[in-house]
PDB file of N, CA and C in Angstrom:
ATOM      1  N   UNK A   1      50.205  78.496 147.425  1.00  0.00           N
ATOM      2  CA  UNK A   1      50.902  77.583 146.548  1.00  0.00           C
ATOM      3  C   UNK A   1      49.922  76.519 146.098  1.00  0.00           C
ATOM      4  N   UNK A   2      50.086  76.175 145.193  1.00  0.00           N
ATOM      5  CA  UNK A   2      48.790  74.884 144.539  1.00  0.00           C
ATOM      6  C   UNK A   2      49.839  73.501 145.070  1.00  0.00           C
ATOM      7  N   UNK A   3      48.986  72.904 145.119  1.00  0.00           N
ATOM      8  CA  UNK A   3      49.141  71.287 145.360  1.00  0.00           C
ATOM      9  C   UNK A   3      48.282  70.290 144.829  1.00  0.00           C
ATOM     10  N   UNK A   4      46.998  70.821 143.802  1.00  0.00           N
ATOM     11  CA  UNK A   4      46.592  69.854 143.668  1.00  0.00           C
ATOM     12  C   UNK A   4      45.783  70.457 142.823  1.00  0.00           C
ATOM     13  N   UNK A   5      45.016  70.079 141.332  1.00  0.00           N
ATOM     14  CA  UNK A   5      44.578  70.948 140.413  1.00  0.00           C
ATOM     15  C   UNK A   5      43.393  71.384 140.839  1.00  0.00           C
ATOM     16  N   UNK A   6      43.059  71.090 142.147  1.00  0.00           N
ATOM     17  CA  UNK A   6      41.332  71.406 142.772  1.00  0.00           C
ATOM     18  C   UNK A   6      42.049  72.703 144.093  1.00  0.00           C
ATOM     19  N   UNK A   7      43.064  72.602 144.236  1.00  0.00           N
ATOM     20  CA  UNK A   7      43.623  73.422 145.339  1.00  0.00           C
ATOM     21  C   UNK A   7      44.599  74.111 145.298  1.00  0.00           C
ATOM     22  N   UNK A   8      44.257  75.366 146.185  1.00  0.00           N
ATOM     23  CA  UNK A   8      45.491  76.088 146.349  1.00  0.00           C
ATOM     24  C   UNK A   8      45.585  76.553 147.721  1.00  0.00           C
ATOM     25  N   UNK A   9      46.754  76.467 148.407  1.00  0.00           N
ATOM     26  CA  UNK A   9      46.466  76.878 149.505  1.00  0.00           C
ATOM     27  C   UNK A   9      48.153  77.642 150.245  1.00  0.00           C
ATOM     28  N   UNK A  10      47.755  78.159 151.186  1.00  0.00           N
ATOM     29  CA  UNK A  10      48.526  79.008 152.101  1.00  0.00           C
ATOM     30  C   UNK A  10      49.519  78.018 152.917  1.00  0.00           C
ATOM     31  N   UNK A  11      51.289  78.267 152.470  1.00  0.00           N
ATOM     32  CA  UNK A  11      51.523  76.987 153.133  1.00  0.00           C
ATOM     33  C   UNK A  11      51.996  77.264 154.945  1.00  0.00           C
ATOM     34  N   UNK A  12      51.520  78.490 154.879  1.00  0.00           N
ATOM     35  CA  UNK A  12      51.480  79.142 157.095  1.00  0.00           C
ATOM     36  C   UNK A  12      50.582  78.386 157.534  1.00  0.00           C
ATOM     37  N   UNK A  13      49.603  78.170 157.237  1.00  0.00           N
ATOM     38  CA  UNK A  13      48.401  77.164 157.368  1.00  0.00           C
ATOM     39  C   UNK A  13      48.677  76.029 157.647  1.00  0.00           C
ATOM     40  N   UNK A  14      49.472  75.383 157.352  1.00  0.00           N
ATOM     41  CA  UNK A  14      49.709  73.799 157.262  1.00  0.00           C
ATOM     42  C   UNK A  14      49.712  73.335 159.057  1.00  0.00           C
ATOM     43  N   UNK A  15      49.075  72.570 159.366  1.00  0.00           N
ATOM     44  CA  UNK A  15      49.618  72.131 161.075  1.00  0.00           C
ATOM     45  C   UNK A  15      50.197  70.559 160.292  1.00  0.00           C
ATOM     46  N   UNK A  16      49.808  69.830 159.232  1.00  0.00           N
ATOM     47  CA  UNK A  16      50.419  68.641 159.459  1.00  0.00           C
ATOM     48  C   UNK A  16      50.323  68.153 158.017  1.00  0.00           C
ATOM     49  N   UNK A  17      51.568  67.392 157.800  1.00  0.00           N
ATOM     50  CA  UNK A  17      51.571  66.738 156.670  1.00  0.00           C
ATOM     51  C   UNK A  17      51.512  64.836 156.808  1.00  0.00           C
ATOM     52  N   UNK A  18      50.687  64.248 155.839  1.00  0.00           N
ATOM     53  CA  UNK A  18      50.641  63.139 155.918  1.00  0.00           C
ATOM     54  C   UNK A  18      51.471  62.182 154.882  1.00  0.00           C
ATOM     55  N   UNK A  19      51.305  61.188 154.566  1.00  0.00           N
ATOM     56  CA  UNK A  19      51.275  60.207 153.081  1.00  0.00           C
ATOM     57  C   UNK A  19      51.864  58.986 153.637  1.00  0.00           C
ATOM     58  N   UNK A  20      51.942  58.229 152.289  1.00  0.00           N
ATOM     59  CA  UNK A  20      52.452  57.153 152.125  1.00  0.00           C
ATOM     60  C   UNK A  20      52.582  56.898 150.512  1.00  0.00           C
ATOM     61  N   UNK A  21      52.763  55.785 149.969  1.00  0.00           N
ATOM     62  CA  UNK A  21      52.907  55.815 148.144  1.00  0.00           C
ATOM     63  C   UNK A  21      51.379  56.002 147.709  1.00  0.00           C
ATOM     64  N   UNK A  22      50.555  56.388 148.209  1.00  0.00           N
ATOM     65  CA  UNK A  22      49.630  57.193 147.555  1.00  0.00           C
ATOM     66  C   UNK A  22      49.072  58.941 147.162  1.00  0.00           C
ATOM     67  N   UNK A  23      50.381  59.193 147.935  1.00  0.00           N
ATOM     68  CA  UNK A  23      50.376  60.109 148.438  1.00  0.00           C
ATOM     69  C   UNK A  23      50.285  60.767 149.563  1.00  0.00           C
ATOM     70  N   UNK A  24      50.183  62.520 149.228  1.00  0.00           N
ATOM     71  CA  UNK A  24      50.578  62.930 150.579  1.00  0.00           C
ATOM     72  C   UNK A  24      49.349  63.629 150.870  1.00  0.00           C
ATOM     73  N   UNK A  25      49.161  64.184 152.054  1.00  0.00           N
ATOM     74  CA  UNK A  25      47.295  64.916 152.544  1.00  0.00           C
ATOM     75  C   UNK A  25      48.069  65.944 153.386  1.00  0.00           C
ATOM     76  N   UNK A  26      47.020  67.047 153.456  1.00  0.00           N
ATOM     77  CA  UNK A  26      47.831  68.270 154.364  1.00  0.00           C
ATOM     78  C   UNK A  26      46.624  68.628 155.250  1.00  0.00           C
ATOM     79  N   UNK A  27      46.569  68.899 156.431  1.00  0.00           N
ATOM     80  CA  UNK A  27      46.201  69.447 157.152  1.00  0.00           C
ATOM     81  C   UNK A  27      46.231  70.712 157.850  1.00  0.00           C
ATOM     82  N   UNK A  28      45.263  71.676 157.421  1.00  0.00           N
ATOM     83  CA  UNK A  28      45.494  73.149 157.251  1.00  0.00           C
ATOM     84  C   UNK A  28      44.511  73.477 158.659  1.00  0.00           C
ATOM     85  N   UNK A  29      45.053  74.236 159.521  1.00  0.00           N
ATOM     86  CA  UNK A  29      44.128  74.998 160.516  1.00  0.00           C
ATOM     87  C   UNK A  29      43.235  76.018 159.728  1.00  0.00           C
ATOM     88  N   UNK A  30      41.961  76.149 160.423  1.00  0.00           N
ATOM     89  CA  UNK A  30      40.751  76.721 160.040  1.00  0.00           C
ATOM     90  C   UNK A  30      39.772  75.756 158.800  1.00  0.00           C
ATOM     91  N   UNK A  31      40.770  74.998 158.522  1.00  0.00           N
ATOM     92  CA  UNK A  31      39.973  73.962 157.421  1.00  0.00           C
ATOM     93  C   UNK A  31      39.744  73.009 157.815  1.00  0.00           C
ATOM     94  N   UNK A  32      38.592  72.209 158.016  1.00  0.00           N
ATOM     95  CA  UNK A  32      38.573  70.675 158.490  1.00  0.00           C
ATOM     96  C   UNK A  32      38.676  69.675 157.803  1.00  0.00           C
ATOM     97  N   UNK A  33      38.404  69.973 156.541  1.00  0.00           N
ATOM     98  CA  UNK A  33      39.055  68.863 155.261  1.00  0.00           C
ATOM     99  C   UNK A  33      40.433  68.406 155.022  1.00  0.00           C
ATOM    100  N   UNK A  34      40.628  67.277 154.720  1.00  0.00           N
ATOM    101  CA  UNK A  34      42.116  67.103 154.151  1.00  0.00           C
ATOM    102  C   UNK A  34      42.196  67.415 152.938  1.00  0.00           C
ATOM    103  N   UNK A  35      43.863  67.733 152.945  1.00  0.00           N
ATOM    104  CA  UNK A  35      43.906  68.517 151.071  1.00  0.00           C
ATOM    105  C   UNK A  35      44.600  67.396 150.904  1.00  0.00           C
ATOM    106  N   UNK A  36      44.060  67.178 149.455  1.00  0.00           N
ATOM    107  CA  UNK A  36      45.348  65.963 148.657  1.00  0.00           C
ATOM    108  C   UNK A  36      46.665  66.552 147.615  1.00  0.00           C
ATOM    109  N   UNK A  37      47.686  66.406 148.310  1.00  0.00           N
ATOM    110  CA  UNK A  37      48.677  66.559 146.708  1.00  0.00           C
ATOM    111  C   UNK A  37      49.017  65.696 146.368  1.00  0.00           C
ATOM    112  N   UNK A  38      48.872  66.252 145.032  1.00  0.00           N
ATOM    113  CA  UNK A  38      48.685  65.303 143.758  1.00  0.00           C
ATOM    114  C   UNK A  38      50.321  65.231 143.340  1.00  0.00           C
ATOM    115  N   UNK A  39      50.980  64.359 142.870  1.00  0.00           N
ATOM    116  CA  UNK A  39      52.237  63.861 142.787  1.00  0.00           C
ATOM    117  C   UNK A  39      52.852  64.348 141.676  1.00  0.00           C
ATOM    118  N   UNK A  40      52.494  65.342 141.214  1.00  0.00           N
ATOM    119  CA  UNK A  40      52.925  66.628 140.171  1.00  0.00           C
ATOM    120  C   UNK A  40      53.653  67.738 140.733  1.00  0.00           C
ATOM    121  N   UNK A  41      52.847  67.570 142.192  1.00  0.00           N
ATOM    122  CA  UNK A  41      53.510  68.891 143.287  1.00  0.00           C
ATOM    123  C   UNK A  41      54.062  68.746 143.930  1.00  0.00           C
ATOM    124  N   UNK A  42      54.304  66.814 144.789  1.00  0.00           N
ATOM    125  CA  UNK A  42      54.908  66.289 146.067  1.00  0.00           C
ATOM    126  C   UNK A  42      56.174  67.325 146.267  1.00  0.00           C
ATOM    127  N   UNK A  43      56.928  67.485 145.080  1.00  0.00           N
ATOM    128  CA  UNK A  43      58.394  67.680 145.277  1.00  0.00           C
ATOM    129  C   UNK A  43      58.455  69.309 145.724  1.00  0.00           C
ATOM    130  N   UNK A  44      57.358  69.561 145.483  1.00  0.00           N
ATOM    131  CA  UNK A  44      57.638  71.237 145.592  1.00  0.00           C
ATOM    132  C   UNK A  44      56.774  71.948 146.766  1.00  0.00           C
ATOM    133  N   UNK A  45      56.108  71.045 147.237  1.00  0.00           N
ATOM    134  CA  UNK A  45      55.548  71.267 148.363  1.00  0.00           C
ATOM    135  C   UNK A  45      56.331  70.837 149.737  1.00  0.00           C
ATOM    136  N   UNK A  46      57.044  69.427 149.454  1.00  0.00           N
ATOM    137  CA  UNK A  46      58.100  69.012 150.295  1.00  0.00           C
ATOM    138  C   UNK A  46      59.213  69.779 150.553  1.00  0.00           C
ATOM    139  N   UNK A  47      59.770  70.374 149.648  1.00  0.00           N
ATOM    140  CA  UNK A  47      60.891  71.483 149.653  1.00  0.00           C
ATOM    141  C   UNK A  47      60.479  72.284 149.884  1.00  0.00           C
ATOM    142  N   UNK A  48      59.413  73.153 149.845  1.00  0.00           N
ATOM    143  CA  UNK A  48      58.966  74.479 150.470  1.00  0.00           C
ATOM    144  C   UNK A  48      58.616  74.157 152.307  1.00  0.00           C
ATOM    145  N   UNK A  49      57.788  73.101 152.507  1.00  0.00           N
ATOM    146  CA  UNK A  49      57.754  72.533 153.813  1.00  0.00           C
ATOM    147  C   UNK A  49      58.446  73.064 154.768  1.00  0.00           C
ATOM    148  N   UNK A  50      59.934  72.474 154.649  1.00  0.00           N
ATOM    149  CA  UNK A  50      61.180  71.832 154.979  1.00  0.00           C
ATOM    150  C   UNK A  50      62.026  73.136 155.091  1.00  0.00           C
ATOM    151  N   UNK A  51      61.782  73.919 154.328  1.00  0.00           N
ATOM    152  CA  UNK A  51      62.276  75.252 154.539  1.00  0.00           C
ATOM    153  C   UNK A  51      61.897  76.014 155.847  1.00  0.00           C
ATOM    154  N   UNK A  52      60.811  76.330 155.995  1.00  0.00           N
ATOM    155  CA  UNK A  52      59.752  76.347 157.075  1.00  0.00           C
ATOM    156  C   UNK A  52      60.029  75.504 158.023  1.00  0.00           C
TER     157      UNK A  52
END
């Protein structure tokens, strides 16, 4: 799923989600970087989440 126009990623992956009003950051196992979503996607990444 994309989250961010530099990223796309696997949302089984996720161990942790972050934010605050700057947004939100995801934390993906096997990746050591944080991903940023960009507030185009918050809503659709949050609802897919949450499902899960």
């Amino acid at each position: 799923m994309r989250c961010h126009r530099s990223y796309i990623i696997n949302v089984d992956h996720v161990q942790h989600i972050s934010g605050n009003l700057q947004g939100y950051q995801l934390e993906l196992s096997g990746f050591k970087n944080i991903v940023p979503v960009s507030r185009s996607y918050t809503r659709r990444i949050k609802t897919l989440l949450l499902k899960t």
